[in-house]
C-alpha atoms as a PDB file:
ATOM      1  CA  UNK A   1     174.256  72.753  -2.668  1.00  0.00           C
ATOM      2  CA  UNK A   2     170.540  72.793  -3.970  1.00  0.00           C
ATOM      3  CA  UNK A   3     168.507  70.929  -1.667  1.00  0.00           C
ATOM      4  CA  UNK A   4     166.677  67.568  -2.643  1.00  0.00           C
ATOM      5  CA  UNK A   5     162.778  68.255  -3.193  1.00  0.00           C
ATOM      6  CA  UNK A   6     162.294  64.862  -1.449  1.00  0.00           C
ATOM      7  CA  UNK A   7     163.547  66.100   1.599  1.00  0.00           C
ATOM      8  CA  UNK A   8     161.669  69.038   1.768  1.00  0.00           C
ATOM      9  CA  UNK A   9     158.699  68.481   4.452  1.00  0.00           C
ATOM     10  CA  UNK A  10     155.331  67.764   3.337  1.00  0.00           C
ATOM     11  CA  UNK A  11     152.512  70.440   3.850  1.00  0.00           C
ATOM     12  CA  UNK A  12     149.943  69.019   5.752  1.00  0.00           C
ATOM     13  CA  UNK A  13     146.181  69.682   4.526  1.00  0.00           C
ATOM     14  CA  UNK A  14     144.348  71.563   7.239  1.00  0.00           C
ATOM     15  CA  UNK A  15     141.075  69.348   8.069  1.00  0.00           C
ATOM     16  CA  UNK A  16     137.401  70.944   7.533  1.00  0.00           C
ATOM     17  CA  UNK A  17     135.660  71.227   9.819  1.00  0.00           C
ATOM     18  CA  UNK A  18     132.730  69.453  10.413  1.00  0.00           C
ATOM     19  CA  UNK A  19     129.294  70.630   9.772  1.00  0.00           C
ATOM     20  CA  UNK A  20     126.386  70.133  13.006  1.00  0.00           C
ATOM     21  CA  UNK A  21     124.382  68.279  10.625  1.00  0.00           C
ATOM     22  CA  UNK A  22     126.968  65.812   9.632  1.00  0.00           C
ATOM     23  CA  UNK A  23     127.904  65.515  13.477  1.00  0.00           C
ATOM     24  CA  UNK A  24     124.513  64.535  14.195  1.00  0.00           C
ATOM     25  CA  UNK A  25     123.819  62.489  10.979  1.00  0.00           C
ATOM     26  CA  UNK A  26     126.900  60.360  11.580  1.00  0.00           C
ATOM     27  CA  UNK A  27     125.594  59.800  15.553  1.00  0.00           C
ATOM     28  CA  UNK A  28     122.197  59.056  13.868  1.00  0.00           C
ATOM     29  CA  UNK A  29     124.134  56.184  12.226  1.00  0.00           C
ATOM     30  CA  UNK A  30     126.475  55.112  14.550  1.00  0.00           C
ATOM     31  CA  UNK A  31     123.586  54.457  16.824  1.00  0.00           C
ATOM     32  CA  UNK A  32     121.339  52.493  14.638  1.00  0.00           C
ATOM     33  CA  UNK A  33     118.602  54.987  14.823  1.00  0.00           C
ATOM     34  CA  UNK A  34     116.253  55.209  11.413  1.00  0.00           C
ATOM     35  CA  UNK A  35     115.095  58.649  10.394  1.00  0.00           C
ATOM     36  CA  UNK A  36     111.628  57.534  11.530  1.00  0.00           C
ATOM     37  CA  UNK A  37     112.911  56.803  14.845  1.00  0.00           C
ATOM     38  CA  UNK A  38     114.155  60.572  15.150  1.00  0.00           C
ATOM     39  CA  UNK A  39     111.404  62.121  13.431  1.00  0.00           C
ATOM     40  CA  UNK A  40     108.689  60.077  15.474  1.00  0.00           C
ATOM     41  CA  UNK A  41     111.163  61.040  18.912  1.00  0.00           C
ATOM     42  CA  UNK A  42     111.271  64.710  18.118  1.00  0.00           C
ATOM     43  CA  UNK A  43     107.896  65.293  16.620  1.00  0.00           C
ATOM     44  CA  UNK A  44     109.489  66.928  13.575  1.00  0.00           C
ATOM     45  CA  UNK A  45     109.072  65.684   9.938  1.00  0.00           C
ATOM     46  CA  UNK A  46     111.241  63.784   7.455  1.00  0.00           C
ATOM     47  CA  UNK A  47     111.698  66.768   5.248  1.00  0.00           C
ATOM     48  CA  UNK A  48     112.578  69.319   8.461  1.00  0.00           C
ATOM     49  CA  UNK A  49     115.338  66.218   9.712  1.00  0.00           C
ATOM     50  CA  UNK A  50     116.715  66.389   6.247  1.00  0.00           C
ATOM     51  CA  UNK A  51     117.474  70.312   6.362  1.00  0.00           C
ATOM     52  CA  UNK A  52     118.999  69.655   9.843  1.00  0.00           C
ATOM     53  CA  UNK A  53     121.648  66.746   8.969  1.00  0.00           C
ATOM     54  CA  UNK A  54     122.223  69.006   5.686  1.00  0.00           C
ATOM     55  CA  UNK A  55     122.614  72.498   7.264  1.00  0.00           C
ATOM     56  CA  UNK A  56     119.874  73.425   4.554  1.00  0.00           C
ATOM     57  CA  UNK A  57     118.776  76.743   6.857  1.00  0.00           C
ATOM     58  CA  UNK A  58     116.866  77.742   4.165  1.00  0.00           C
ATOM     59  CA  UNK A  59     114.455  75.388   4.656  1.00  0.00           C
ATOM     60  CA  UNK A  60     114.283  75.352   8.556  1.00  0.00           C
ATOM     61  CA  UNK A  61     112.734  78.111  10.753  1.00  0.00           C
ATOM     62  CA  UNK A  62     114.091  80.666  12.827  1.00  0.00           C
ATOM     63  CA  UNK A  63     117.384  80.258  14.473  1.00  0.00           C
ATOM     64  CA  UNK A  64     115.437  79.512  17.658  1.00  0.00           C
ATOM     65  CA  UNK A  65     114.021  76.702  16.561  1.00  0.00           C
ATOM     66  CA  UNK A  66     116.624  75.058  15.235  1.00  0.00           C
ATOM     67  CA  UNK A  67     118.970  75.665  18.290  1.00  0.00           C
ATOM     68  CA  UNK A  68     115.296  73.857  20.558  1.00  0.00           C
ATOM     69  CA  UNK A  69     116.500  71.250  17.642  1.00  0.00           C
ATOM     70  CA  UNK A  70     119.422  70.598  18.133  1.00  0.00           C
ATOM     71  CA  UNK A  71     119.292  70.314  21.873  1.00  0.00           C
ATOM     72  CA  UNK A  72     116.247  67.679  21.556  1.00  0.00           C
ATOM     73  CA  UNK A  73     118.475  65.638  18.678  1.00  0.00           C
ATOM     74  CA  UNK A  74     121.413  65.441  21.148  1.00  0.00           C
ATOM     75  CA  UNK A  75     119.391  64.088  24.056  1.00  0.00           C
ATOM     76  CA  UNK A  76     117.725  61.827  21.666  1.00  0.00           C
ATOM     77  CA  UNK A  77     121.286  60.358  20.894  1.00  0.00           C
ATOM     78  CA  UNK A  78     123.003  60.698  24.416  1.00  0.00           C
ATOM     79  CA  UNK A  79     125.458  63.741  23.042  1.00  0.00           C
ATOM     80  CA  UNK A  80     126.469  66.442  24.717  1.00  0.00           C
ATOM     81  CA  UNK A  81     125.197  69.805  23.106  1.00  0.00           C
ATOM     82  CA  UNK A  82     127.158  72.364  24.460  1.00  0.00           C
ATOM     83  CA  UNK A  83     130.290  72.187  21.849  1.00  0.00           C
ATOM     84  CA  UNK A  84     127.672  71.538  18.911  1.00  0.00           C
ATOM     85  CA  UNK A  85     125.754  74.158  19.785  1.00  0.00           C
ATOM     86  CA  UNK A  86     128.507  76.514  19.500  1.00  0.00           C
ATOM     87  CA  UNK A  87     129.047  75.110  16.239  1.00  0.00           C
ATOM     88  CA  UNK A  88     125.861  75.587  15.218  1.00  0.00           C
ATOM     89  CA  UNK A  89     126.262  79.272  16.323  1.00  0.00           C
ATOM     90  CA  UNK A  90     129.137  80.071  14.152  1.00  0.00           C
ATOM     91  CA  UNK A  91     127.458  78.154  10.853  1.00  0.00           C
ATOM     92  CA  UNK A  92     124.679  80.602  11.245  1.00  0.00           C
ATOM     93  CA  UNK A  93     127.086  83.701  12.001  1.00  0.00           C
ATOM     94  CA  UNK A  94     129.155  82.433   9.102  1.00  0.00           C
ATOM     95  CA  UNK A  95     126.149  82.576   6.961  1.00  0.00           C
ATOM     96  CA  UNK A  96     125.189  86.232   8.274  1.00  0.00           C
ATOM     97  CA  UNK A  97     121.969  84.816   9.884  1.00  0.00           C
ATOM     98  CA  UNK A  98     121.537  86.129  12.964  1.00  0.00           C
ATOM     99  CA  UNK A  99     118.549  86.863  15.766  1.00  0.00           C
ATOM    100  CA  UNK A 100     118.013  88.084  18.738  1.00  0.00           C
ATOM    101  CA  UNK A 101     116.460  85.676  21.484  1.00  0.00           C
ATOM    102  CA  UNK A 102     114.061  87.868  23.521  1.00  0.00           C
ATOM    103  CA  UNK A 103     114.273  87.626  27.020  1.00  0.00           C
ATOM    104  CA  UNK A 104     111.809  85.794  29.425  1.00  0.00           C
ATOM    105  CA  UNK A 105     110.188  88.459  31.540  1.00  0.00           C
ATOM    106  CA  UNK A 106     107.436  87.783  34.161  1.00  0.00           C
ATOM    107  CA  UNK A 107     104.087  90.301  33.386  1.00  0.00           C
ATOM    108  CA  UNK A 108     104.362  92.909  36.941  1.00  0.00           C
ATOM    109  CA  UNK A 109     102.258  92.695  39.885  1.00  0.00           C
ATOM    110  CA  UNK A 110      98.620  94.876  39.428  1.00  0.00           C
ATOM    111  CA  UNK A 111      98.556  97.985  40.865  1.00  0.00           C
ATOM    112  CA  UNK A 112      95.168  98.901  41.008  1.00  0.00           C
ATOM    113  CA  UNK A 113      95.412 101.962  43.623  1.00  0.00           C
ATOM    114  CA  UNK A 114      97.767 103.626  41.554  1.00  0.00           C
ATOM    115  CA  UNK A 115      95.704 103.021  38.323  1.00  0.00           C
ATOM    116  CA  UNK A 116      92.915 104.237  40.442  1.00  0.00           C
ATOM    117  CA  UNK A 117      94.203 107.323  41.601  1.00  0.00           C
ATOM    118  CA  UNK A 118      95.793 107.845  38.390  1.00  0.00           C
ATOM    119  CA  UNK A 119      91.947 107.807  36.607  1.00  0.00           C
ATOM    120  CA  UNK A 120      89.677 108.981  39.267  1.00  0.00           C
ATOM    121  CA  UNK A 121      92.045 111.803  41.065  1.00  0.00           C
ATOM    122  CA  UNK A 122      91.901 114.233  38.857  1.00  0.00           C
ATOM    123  CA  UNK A 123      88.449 114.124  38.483  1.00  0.00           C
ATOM    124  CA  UNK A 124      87.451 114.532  42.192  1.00  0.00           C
ATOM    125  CA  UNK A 125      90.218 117.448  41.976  1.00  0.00           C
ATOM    126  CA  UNK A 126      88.229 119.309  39.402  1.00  0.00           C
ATOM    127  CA  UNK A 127      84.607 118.211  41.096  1.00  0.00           C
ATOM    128  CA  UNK A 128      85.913 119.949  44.504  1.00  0.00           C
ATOM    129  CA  UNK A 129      87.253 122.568  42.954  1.00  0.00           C
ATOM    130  CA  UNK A 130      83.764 123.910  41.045  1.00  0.00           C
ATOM    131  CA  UNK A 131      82.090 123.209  44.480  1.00  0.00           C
ATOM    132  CA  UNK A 132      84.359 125.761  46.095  1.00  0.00           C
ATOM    133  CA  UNK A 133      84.021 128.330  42.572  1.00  0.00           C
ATOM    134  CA  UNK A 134      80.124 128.154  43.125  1.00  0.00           C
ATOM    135  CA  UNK A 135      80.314 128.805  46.836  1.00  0.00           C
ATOM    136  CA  UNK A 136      82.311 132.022  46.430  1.00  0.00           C
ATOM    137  CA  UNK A 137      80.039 132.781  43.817  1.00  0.00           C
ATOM    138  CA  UNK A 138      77.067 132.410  45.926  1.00  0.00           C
ATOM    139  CA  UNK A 139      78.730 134.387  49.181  1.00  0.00           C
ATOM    140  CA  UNK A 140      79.246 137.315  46.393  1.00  0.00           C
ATOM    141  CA  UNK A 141      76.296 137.304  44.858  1.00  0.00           C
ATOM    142  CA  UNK A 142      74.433 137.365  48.768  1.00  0.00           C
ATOM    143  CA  UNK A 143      76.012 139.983  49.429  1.00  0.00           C
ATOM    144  CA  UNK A 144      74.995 142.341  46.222  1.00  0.00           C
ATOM    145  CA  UNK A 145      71.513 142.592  45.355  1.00  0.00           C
ATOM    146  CA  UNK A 146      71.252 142.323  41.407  1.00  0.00           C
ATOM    147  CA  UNK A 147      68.467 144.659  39.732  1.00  0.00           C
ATOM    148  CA  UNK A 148      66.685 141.647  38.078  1.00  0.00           C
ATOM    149  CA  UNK A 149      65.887 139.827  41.329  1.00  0.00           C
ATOM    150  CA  UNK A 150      62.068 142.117  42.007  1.00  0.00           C
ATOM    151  CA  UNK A 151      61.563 139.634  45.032  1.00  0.00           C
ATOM    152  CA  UNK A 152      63.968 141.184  47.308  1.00  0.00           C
ATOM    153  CA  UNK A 153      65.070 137.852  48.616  1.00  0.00           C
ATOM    154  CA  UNK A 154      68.440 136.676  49.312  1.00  0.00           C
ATOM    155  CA  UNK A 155      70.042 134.597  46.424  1.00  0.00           C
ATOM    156  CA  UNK A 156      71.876 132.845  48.652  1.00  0.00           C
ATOM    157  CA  UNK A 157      68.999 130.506  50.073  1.00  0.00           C
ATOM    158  CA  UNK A 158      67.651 130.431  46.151  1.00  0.00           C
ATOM    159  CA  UNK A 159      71.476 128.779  44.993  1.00  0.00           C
ATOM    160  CA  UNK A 160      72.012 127.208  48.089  1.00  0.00           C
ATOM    161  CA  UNK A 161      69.069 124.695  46.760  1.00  0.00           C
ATOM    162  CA  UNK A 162      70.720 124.852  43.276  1.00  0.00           C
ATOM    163  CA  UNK A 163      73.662 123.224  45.101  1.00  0.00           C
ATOM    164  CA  UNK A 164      71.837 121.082  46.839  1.00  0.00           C
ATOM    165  CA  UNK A 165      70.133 119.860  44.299  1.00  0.00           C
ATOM    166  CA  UNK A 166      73.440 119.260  42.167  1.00  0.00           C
ATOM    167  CA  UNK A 167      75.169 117.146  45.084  1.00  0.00           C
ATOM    168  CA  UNK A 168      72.840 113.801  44.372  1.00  0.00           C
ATOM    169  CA  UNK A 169      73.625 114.419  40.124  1.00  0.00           C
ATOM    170  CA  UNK A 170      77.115 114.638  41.394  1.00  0.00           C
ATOM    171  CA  UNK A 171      77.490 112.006  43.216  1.00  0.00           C
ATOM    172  CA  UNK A 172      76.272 109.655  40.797  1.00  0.00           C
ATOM    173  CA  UNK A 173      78.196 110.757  38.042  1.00  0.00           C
ATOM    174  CA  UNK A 174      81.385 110.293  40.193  1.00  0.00           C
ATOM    175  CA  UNK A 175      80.195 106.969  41.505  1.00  0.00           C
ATOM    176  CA  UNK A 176      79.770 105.935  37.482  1.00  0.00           C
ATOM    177  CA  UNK A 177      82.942 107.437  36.819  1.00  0.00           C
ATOM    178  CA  UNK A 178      84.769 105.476  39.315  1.00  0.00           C
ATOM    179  CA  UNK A 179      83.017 102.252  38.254  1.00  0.00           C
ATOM    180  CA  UNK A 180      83.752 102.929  34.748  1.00  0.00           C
ATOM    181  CA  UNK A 181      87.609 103.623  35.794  1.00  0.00           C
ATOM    182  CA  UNK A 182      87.239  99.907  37.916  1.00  0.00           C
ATOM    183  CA  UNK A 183      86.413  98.417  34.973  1.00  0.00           C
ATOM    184  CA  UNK A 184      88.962  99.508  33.033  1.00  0.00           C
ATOM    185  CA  UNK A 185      91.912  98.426  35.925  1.00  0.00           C
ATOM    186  CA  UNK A 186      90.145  95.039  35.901  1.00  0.00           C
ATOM    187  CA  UNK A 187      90.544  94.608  32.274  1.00  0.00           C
ATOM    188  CA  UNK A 188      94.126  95.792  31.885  1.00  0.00           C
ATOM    189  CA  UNK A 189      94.938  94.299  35.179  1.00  0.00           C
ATOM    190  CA  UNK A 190      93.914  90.882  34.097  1.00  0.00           C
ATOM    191  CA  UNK A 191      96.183  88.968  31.334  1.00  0.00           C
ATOM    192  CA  UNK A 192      94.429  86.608  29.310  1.00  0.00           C
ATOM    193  CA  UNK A 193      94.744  82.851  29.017  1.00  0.00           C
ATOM    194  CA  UNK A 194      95.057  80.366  26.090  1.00  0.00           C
ATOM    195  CA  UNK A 195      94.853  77.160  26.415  1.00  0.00           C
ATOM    196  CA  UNK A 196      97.103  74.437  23.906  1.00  0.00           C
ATOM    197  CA  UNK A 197      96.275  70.890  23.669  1.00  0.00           C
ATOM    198  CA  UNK A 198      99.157  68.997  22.643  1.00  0.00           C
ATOM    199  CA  UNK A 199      97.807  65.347  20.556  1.00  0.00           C
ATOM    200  CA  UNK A 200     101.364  64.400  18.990  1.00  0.00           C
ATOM    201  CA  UNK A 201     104.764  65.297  20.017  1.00  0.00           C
ATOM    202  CA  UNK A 202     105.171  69.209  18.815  1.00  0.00           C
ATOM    203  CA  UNK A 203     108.172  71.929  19.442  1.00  0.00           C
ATOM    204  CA  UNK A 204     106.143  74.823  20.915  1.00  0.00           C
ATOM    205  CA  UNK A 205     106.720  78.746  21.141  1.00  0.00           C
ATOM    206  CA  UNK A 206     104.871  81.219  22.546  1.00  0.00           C
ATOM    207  CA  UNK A 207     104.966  85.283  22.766  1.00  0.00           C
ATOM    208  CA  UNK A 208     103.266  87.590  24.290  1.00  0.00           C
ATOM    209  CA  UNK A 209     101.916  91.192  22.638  1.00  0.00           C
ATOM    210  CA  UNK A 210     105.220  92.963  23.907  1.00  0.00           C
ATOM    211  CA  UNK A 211     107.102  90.299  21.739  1.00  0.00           C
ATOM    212  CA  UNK A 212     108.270  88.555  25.813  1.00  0.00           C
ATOM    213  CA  UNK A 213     109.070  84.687  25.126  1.00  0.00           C
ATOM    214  CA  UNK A 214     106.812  82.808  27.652  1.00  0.00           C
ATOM    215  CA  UNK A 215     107.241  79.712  26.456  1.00  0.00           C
ATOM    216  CA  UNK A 216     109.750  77.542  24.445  1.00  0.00           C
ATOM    217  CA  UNK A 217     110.304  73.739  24.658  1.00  0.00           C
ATOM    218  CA  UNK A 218     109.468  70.095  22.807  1.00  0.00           C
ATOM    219  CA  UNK A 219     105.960  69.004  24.301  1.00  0.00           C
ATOM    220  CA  UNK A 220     105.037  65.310  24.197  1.00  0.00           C
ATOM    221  CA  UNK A 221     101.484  63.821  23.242  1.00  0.00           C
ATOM    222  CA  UNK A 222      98.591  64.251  26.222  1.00  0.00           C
ATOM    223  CA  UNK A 223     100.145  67.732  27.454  1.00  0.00           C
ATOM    224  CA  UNK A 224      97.643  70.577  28.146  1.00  0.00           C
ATOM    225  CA  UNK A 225      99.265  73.912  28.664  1.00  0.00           C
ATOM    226  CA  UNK A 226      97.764  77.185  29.959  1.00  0.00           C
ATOM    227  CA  UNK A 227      99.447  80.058  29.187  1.00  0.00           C
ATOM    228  CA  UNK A 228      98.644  83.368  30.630  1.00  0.00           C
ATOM    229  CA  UNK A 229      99.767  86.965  29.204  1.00  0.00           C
ATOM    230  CA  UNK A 230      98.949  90.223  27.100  1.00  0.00           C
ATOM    231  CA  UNK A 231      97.088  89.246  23.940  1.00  0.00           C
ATOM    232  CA  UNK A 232      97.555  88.856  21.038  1.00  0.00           C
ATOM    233  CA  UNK A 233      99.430  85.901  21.411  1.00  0.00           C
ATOM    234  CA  UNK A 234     102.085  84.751  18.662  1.00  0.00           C
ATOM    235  CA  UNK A 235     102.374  80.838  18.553  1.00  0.00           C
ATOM    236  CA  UNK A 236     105.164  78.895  16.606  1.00  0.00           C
ATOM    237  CA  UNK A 237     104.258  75.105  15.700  1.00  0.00           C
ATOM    238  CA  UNK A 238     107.006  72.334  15.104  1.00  0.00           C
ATOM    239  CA  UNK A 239     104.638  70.419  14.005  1.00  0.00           C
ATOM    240  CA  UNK A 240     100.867  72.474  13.738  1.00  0.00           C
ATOM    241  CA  UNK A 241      98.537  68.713  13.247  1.00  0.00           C
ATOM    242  CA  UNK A 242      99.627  67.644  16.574  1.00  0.00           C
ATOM    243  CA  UNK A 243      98.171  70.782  18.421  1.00  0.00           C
ATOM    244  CA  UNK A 244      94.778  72.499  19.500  1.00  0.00           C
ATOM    245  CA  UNK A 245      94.734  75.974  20.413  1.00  0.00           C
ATOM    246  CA  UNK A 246      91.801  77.417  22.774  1.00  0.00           C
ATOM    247  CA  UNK A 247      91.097  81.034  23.275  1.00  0.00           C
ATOM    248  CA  UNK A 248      88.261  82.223  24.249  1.00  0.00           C
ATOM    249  CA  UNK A 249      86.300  79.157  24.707  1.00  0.00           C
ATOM    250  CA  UNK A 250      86.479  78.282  21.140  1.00  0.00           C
ATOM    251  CA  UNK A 251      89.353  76.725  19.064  1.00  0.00           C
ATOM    252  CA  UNK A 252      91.281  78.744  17.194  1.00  0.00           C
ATOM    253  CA  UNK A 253      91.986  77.471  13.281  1.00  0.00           C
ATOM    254  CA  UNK A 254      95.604  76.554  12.185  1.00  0.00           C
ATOM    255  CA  UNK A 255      95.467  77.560   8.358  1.00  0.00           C
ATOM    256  CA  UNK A 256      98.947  78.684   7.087  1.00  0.00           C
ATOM    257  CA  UNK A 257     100.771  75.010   7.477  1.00  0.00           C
ATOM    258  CA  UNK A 258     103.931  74.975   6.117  1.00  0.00           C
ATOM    259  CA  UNK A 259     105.278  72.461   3.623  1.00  0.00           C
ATOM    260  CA  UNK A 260     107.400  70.902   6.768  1.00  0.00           C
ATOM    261  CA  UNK A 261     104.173  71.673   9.398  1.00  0.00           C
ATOM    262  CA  UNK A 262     105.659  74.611  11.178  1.00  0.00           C
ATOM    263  CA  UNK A 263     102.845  77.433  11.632  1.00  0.00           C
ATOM    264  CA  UNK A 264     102.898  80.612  12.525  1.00  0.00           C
ATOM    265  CA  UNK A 265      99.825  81.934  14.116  1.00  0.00           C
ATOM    266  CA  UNK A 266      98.332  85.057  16.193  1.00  0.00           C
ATOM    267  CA  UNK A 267      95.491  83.997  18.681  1.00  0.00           C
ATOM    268  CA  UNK A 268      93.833  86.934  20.571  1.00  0.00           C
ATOM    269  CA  UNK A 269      92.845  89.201  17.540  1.00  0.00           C
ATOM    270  CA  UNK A 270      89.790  90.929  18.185  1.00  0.00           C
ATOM    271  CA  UNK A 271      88.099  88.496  15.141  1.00  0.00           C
ATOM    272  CA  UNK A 272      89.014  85.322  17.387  1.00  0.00           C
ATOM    273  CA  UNK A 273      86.763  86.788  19.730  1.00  0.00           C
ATOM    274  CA  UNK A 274      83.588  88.069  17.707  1.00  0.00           C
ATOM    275  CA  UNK A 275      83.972  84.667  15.557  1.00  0.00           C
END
């Protein structure tokens, strides 16, 4: 008996999922919020919000950023992040777009006696050890009278003075070695400070010269950070009009403003300094 194709069951259509963009456009909505009110609330602009509610990664920055996005777009609605972001996460993955988020690592303590030893040992090593070479020298040569001394005096007394004489030279070369050597712990031991003067709402990232995130978060207007590390810095901009960079007592130009005005830019270049 052939069965009755009305009674066979219905396949049900599995459901898409739903994109992180459209979650958060449809919040947008739901809440009544305009895109100015978001864009003005996250310090982003209209063209960067449009990429986010579309999923357009092309046109956004790093995955970094858009995750420091995200997070900032739920608070602004009052959504929880934690499921979206792992949304987010698999979008990208899906798309094969991928990067490593570097580790926050604190710069470690100075230590100047071991740089010190390190740069000034050896040299009084090799300073003591001619002393003692010229001394046995000297004890030798007092002992055997060479044929081209006519005088018939010891050469002892003669190099004694020689060595004498030598000590004060010494000394000072080994006392401008060893300031030379301070110098150079003082500079590596002290990390360098750049200042950022935040005017309008901005998402801000900073690096250090090892590639060590030091800082990441959504600044709001009147905020003056001081951040202190290995030069050259590398700065990331959400949005590069809204803030002044200071290195070196003297502002440092943002040039290369993208279309959506994210910047990229390096402060502590030898240039920033002789400009």
């Amino acid at each position: 008996m052939s069965k009755n194709p009305s009674e066979e069951p219905l396949q049900q259509p599995v459901p898409e999922k739903t994109s992180p963009g459209e979650i958060l456009r449809r919040t947008r909505r739901e809440r009544g919020l305009s895109i100015e009110d978001v864009t003005g609330g996250m310090g982003i602009t209209k063209a960067t919000l449009n990429a986010l509610e579309n999923d357009d990664f092309d046109r956004l920055p790093s995955p970094l950023f858009v995750k420091g996005y995200v997070k900032t777009y739920c608070a602004l609605l009052g959504l929880p992040d934690q499921d979206l972001l792992v949304n987010l996460e698999q979008s990208m993955s899906d798309l094969g777009i991928h990067q490593r988020e570097p580790a926050i690592k604190f710069p470690p303590a100075p230590n100047r006696i071991g740089r010190f030893l390190k740069n000034v040992l050896p040299l009084a090593v090799v300073t003591i050890l001619i002393v003692i070479a010229l001394l046995l020298v000297i004890q030798v040569a007092d002992r055997v009278k060479l044929p081209f001394f006519d005088s018939g005096k010891p050469l002892l007394g003669s190099a004694r003075s020689t060595v004498l004489s030598m000590k004060p030279a010494m000394a000072s070369i080994m006392d401008q070695e060893v300031k030379e050597s301070d110098d150079t712990v003082d500079k590596q031991d002290n990390p360098q400070t750049m200042t950022l003067n935040v005017t309008q709402q901005s998402w801000v990232e900073v690096f250090d010269a090892s590639g060590d995130l030091l800082l990441a978060d959504l600044q709001p207007p009147g905020t003056r950070l001081e951040v202190t590390g290995d030069a050259p810095f590398k700065v990331n901009l959400g949005y590069a009009q809204g803030v002044e960079i200071h290195y070196g007592g003297k502002v440092v130009p943002v040039s290369n403003i993208a279309a959506d005005n994210t910047a990229f830019v390096s402060v502590g270049l030898d240039s920033d300094l002789e400009n």
